[in-house]
PDB file of N, CA and C in Angstrom:
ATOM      1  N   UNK A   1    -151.919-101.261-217.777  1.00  0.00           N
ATOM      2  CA  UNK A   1    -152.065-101.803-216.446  1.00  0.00           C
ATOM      3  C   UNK A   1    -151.009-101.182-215.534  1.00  0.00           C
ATOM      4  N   UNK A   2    -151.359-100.816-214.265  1.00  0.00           N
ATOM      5  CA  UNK A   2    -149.954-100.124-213.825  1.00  0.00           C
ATOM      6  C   UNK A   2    -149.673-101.185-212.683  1.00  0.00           C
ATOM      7  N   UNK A   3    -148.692-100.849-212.035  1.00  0.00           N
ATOM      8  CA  UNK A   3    -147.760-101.780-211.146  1.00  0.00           C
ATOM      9  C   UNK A   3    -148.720-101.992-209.862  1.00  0.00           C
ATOM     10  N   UNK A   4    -149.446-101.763-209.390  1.00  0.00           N
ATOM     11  CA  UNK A   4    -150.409-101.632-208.469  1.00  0.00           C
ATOM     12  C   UNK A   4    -151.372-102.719-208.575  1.00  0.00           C
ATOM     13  N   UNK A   5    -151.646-103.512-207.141  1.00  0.00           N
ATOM     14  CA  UNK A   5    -152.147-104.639-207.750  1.00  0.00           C
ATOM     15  C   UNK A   5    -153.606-104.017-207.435  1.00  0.00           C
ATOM     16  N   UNK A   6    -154.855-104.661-208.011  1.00  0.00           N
ATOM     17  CA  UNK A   6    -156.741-104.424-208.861  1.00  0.00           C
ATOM     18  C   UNK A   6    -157.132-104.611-207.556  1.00  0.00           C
ATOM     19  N   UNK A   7    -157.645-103.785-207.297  1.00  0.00           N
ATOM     20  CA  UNK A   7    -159.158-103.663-206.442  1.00  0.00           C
ATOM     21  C   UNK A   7    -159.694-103.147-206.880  1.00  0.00           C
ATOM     22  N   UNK A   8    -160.763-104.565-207.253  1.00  0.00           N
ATOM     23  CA  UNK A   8    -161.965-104.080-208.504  1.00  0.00           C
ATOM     24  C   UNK A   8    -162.673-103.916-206.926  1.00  0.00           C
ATOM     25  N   UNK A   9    -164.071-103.688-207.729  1.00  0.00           N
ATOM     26  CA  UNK A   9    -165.516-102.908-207.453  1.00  0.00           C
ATOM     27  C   UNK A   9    -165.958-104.147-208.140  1.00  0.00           C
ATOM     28  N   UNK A  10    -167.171-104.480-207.475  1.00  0.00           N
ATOM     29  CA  UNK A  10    -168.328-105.561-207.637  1.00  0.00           C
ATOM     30  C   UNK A  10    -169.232-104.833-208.740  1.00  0.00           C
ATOM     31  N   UNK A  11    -169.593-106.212-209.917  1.00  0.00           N
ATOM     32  CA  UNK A  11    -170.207-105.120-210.896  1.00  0.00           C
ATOM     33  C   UNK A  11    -171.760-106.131-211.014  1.00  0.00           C
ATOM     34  N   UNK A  12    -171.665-107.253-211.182  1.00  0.00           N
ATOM     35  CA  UNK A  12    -172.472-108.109-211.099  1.00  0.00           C
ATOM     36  C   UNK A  12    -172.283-109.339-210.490  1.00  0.00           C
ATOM     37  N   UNK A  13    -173.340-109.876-209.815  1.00  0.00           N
ATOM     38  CA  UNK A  13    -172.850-111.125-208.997  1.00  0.00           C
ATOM     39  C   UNK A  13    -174.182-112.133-208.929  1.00  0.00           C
ATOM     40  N   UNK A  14    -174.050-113.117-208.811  1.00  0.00           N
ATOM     41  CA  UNK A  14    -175.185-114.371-209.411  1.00  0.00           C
ATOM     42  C   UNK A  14    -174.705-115.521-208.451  1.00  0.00           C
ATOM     43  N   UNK A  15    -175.389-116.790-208.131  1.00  0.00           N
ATOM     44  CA  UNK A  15    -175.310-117.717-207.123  1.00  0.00           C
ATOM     45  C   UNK A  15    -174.019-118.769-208.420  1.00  0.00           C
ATOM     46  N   UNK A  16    -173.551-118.392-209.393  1.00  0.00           N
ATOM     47  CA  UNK A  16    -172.602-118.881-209.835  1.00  0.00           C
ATOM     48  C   UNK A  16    -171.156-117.977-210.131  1.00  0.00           C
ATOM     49  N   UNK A  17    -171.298-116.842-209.986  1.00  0.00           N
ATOM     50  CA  UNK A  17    -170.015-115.964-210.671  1.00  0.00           C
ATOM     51  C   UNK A  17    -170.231-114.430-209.693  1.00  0.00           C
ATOM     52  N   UNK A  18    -168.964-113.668-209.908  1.00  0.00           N
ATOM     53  CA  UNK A  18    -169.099-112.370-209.782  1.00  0.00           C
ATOM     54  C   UNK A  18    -168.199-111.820-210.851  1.00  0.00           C
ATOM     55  N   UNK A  19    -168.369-110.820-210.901  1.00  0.00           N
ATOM     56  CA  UNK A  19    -167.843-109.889-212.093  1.00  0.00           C
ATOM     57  C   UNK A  19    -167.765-108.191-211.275  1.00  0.00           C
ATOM     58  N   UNK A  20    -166.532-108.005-211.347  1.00  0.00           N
ATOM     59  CA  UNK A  20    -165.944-107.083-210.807  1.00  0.00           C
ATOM     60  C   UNK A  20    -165.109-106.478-211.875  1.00  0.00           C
ATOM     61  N   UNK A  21    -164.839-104.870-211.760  1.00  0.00           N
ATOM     62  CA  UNK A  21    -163.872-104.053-212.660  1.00  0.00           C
ATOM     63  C   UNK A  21    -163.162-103.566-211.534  1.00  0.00           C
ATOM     64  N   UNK A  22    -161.595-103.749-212.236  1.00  0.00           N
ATOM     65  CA  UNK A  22    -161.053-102.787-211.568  1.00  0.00           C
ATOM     66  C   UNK A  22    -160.751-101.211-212.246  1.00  0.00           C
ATOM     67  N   UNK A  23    -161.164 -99.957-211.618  1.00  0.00           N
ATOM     68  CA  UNK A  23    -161.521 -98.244-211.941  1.00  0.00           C
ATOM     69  C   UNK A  23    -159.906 -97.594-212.571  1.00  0.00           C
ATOM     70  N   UNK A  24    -158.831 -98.644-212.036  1.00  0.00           N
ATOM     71  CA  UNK A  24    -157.340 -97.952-211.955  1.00  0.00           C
ATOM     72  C   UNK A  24    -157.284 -98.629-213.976  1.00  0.00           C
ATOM     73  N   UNK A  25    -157.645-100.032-213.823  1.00  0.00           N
ATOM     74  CA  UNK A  25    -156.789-100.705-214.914  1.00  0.00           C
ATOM     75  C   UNK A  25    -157.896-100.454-215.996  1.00  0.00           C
ATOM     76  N   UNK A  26    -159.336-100.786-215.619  1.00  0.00           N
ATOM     77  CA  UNK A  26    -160.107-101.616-216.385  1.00  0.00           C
ATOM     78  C   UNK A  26    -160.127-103.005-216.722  1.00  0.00           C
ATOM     79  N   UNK A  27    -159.297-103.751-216.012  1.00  0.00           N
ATOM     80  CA  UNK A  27    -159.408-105.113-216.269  1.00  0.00           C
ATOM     81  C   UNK A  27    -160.378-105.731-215.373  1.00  0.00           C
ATOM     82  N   UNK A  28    -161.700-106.352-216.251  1.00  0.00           N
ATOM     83  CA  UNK A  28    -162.644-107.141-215.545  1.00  0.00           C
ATOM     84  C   UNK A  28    -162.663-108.325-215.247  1.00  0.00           C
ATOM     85  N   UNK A  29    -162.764-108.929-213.734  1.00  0.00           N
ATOM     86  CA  UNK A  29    -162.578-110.411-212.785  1.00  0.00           C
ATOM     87  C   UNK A  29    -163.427-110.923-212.728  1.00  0.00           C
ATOM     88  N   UNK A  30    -163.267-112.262-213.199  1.00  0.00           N
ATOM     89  CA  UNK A  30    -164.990-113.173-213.445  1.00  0.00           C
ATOM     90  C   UNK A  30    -163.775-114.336-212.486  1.00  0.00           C
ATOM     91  N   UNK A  31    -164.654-113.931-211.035  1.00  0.00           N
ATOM     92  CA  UNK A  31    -164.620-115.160-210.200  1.00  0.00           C
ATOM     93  C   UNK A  31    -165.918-116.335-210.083  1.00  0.00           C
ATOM     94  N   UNK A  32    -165.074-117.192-210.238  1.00  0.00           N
ATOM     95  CA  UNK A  32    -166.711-118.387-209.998  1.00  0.00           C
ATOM     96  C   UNK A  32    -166.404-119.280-208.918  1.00  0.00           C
ATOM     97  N   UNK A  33    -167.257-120.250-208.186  1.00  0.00           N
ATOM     98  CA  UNK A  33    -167.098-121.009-207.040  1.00  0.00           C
ATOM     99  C   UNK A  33    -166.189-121.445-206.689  1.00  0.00           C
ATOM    100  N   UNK A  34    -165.655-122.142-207.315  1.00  0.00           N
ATOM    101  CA  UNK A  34    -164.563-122.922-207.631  1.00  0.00           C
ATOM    102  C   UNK A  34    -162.866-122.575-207.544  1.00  0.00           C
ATOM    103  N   UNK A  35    -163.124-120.813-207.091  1.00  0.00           N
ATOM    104  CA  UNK A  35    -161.824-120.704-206.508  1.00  0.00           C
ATOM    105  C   UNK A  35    -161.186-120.719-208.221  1.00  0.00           C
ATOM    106  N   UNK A  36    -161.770-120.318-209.149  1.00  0.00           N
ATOM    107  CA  UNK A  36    -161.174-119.989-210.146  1.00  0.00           C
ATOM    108  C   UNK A  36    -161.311-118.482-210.644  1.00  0.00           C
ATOM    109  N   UNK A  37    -160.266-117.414-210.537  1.00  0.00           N
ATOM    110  CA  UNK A  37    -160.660-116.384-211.310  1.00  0.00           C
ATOM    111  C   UNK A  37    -160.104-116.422-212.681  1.00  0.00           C
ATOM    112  N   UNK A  38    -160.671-115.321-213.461  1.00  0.00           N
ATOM    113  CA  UNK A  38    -160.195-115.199-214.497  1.00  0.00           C
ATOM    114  C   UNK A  38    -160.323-113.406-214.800  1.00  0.00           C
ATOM    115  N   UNK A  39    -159.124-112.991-215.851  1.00  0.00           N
ATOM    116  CA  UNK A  39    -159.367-111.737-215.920  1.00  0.00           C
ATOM    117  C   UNK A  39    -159.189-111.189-217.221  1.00  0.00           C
ATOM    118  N   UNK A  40    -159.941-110.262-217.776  1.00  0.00           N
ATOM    119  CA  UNK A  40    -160.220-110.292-219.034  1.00  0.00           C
ATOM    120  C   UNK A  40    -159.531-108.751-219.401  1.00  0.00           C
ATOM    121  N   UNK A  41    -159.407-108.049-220.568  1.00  0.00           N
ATOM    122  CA  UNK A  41    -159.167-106.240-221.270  1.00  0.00           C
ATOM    123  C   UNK A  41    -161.228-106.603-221.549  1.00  0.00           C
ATOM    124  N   UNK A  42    -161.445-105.506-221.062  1.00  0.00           N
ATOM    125  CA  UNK A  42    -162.478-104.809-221.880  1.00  0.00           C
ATOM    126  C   UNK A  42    -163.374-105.928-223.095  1.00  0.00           C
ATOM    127  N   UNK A  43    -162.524-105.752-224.085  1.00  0.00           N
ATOM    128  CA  UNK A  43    -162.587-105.755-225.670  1.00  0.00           C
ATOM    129  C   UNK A  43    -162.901-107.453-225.653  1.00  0.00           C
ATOM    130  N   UNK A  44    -161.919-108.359-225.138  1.00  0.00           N
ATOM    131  CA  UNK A  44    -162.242-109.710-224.797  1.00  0.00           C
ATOM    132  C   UNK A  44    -163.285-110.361-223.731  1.00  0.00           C
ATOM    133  N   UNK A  45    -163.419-109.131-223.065  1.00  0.00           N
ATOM    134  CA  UNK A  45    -164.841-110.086-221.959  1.00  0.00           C
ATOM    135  C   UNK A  45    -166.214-109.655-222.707  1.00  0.00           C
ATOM    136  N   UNK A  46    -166.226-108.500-223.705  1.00  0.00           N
ATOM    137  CA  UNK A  46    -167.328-108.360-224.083  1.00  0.00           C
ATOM    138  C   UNK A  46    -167.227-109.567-225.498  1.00  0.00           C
ATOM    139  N   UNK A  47    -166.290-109.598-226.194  1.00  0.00           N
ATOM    140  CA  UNK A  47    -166.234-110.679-227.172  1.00  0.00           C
ATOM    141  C   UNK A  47    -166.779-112.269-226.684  1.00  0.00           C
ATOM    142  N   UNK A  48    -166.832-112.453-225.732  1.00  0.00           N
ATOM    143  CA  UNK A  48    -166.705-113.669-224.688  1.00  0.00           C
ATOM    144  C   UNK A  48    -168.155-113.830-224.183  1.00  0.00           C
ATOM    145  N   UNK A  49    -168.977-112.482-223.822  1.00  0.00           N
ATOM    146  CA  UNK A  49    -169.820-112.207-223.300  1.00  0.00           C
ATOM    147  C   UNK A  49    -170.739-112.090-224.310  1.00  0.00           C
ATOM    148  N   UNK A  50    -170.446-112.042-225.344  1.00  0.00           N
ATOM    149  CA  UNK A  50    -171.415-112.178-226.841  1.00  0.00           C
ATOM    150  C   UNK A  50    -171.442-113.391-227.034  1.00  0.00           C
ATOM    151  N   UNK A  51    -170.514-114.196-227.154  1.00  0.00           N
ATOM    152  CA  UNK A  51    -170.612-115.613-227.682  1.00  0.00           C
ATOM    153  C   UNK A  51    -171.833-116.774-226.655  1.00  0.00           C
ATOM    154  N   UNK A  52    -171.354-116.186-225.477  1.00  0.00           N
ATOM    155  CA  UNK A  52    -172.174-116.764-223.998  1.00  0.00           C
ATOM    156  C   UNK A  52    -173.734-116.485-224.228  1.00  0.00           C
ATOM    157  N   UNK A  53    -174.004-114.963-225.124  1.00  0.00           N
ATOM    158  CA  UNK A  53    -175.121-114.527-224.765  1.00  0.00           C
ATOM    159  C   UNK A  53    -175.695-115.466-226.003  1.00  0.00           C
ATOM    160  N   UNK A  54    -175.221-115.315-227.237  1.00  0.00           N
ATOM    161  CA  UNK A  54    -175.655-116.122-228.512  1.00  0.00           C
ATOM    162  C   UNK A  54    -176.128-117.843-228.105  1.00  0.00           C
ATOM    163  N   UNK A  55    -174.956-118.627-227.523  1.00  0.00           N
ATOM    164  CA  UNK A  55    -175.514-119.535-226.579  1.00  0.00           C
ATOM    165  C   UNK A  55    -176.557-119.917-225.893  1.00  0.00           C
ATOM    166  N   UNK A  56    -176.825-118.809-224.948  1.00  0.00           N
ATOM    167  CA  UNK A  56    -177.844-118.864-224.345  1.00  0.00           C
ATOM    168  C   UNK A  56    -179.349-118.825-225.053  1.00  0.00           C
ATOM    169  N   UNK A  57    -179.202-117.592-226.451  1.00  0.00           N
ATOM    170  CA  UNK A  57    -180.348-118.090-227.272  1.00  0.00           C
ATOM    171  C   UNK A  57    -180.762-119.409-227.794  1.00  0.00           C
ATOM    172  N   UNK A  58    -179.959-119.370-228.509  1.00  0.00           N
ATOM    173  CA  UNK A  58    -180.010-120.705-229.506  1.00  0.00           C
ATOM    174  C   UNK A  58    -180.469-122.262-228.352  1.00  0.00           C
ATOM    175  N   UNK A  59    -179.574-122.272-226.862  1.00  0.00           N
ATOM    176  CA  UNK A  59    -180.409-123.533-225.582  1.00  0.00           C
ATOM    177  C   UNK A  59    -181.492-122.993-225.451  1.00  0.00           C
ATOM    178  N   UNK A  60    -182.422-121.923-225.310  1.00  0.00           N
ATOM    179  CA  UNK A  60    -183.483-121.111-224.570  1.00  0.00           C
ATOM    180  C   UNK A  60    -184.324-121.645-226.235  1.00  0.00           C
ATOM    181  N   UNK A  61    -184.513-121.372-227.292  1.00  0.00           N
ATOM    182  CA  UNK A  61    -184.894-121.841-228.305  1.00  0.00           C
ATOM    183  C   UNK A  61    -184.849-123.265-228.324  1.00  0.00           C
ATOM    184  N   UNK A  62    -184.234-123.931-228.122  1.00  0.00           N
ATOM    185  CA  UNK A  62    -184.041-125.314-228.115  1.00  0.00           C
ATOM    186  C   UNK A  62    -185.002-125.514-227.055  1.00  0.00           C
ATOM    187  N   UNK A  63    -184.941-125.245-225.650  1.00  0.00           N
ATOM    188  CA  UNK A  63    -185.862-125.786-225.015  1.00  0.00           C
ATOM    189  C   UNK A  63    -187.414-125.539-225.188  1.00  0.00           C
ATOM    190  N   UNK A  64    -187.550-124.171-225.279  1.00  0.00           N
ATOM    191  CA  UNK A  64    -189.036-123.798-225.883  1.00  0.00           C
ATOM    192  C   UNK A  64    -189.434-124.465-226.916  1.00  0.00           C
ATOM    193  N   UNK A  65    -188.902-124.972-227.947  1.00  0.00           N
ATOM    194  CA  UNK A  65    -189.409-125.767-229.043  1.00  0.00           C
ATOM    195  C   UNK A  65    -189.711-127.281-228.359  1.00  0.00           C
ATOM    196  N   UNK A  66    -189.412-127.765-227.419  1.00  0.00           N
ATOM    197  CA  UNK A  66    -189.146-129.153-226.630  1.00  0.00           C
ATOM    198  C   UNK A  66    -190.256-129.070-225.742  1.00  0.00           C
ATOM    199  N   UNK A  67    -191.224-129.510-225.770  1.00  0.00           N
ATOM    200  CA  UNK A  67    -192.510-129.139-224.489  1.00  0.00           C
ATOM    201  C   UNK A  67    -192.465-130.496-223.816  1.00  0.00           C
ATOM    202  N   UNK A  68    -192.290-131.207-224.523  1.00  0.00           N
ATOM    203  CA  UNK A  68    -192.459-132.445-224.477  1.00  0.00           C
ATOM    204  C   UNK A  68    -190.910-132.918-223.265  1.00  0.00           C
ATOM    205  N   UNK A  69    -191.688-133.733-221.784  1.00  0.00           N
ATOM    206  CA  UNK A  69    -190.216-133.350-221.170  1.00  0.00           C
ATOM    207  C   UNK A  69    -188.881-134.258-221.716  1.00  0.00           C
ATOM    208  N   UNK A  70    -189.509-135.645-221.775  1.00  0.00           N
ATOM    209  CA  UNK A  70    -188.386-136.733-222.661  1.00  0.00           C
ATOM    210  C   UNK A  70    -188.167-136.204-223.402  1.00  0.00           C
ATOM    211  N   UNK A  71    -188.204-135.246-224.233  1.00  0.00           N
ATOM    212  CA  UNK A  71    -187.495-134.742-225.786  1.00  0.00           C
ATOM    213  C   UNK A  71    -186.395-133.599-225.144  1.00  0.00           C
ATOM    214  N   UNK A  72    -186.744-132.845-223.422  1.00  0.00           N
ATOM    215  CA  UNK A  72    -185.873-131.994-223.480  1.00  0.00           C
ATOM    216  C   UNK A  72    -184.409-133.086-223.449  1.00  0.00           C
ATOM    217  N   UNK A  73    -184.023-133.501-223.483  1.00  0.00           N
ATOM    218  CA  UNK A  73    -182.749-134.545-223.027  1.00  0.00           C
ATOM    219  C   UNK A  73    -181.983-134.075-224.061  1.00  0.00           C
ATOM    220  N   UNK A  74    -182.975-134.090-225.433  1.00  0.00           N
ATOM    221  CA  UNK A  74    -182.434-133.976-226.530  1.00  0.00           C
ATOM    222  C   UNK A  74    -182.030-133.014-227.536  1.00  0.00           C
ATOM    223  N   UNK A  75    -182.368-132.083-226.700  1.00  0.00           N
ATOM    224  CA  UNK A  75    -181.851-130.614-226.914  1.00  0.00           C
ATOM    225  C   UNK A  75    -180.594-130.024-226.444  1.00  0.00           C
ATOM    226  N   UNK A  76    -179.952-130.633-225.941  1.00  0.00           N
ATOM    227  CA  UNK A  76    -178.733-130.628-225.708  1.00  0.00           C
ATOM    228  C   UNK A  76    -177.391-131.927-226.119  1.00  0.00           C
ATOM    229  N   UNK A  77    -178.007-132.920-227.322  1.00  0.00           N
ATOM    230  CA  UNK A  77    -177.059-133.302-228.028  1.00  0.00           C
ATOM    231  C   UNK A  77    -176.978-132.782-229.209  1.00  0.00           C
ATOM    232  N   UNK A  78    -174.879-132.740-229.056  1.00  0.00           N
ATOM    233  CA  UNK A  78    -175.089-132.396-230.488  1.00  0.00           C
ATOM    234  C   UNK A  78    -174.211-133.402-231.417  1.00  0.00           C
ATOM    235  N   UNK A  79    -173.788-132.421-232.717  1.00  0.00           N
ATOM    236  CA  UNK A  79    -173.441-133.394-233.200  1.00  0.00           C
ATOM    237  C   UNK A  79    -171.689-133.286-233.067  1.00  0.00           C
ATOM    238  N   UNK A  80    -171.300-133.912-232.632  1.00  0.00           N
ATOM    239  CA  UNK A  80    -170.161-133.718-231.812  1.00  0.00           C
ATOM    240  C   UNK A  80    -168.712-134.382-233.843  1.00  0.00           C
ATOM    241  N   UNK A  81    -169.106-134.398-234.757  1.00  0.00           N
ATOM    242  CA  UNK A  81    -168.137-135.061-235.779  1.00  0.00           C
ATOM    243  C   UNK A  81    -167.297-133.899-236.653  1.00  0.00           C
ATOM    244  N   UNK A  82    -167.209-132.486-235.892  1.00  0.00           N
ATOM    245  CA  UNK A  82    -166.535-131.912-236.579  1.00  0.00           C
ATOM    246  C   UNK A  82    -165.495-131.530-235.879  1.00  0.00           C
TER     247      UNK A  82
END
Protein backbone atom coordinates (compact mmCIF):
# COMPACT_ATOMS: atom_id res chain seq x y z
CA UNK A 1 0.00 0.00 0.00
CA UNK A 2 1.84 3.24 -0.51
CA UNK A 3 1.48 6.50 1.48
CA UNK A 4 -0.98 8.04 -0.92
CA UNK A 5 -4.40 8.02 0.03
CA UNK A 6 -7.08 5.32 -2.78
CA UNK A 7 -8.90 6.72 -5.44
CA UNK A 8 -10.52 3.77 -6.43
CA UNK A 9 -12.45 3.48 -9.79
CA UNK A 10 -16.11 2.24 -9.57
CA UNK A 11 -16.19 -1.47 -10.33
CA UNK A 12 -19.70 -2.53 -9.51
CA UNK A 13 -22.57 -0.77 -8.01
CA UNK A 14 -26.24 -2.06 -7.00
CA UNK A 15 -29.22 -0.04 -5.14
CA UNK A 16 -27.40 -1.61 -1.94
CA UNK A 17 -23.43 -1.39 -2.26
CA UNK A 18 -20.63 -0.17 -4.54
CA UNK A 19 -17.45 -1.82 -5.04
CA UNK A 20 -14.62 0.12 -6.20
CA UNK A 21 -10.65 -0.79 -6.70
CA UNK A 22 -8.17 1.27 -6.10
CA UNK A 23 -5.32 0.84 -9.66
CA UNK A 24 -2.26 2.35 -7.22
CA UNK A 25 -2.92 -0.26 -4.16
CA UNK A 26 -5.39 -2.85 -5.25
CA UNK A 27 -7.30 -2.56 -2.25
CA UNK A 28 -11.08 -3.10 -2.97
CA UNK A 29 -14.01 -0.56 -1.15
CA UNK A 30 -17.34 -2.10 -0.49
CA UNK A 31 -19.33 1.02 0.46
CA UNK A 32 -23.00 0.38 1.47
CA UNK A 33 -25.86 2.95 2.48
CA UNK A 34 -25.25 3.28 5.63
CA UNK A 35 -22.19 5.36 5.47
CA UNK A 36 -20.25 2.22 6.19
CA UNK A 37 -17.14 1.39 4.13
CA UNK A 38 -15.14 -1.39 4.29
CA UNK A 39 -11.84 -2.35 2.58
CA UNK A 40 -10.57 -5.53 1.70
CA UNK A 41 -6.50 -7.15 -0.11
CA UNK A 42 -7.62 -8.89 -3.12
CA UNK A 43 -7.28 -12.48 -1.62
CA UNK A 44 -9.95 -11.62 1.32
CA UNK A 45 -12.78 -9.93 -0.71
CA UNK A 46 -12.72 -12.77 -3.06
CA UNK A 47 -12.67 -15.30 0.06
CA UNK A 48 -15.70 -13.21 1.39
CA UNK A 49 -17.23 -13.02 -1.98
CA UNK A 50 -17.31 -16.90 -2.20
CA UNK A 51 -18.85 -17.46 1.04
CA UNK A 52 -21.72 -14.61 0.05
CA UNK A 53 -22.01 -16.35 -3.29
CA UNK A 54 -22.40 -20.07 -1.59
CA UNK A 55 -25.15 -18.28 0.58
CA UNK A 56 -26.92 -17.03 -1.91
CA UNK A 57 -27.29 -20.65 -3.39
CA UNK A 58 -28.19 -22.66 -0.73
CA UNK A 59 -31.47 -19.20 0.19
CA UNK A 60 -32.22 -19.32 -3.78
CA UNK A 61 -32.63 -23.33 -3.27
CA UNK A 62 -34.45 -22.91 -0.21
CA UNK A 63 -36.88 -20.69 -1.73
CA UNK A 64 -37.46 -22.61 -5.01
CA UNK A 65 -38.16 -25.73 -3.06
CA UNK A 66 -40.94 -23.45 -0.95
CA UNK A 67 -43.83 -22.67 -3.59
CA UNK A 68 -46.02 -22.71 -1.12
CA UNK A 69 -46.03 -18.83 0.21
CA UNK A 70 -46.64 -19.62 4.21
CA UNK A 71 -43.81 -22.17 4.03
CA UNK A 72 -41.50 -19.38 2.49
CA UNK A 73 -41.21 -17.88 6.25
CA UNK A 74 -39.63 -21.02 6.84
CA UNK A 75 -36.86 -21.10 4.82
CA UNK A 76 -35.07 -18.84 6.52
CA UNK A 77 -35.08 -20.45 10.09
CA UNK A 78 -32.44 -22.01 11.24
CA UNK A 79 -31.23 -23.96 13.65
CA UNK A 80 -29.59 -21.48 15.65
CA UNK A 81 -28.01 -24.47 18.84
CA UNK A 82 -24.56 -24.58 17.72
Amino acid sequence: MSNKPCIPDPLVMSEYCRLSICPDCGTLHLNLPSRISLQFDISQFLAIADAFTRAAQILRGRMDQSSNPKRKAKVFEFDRSH
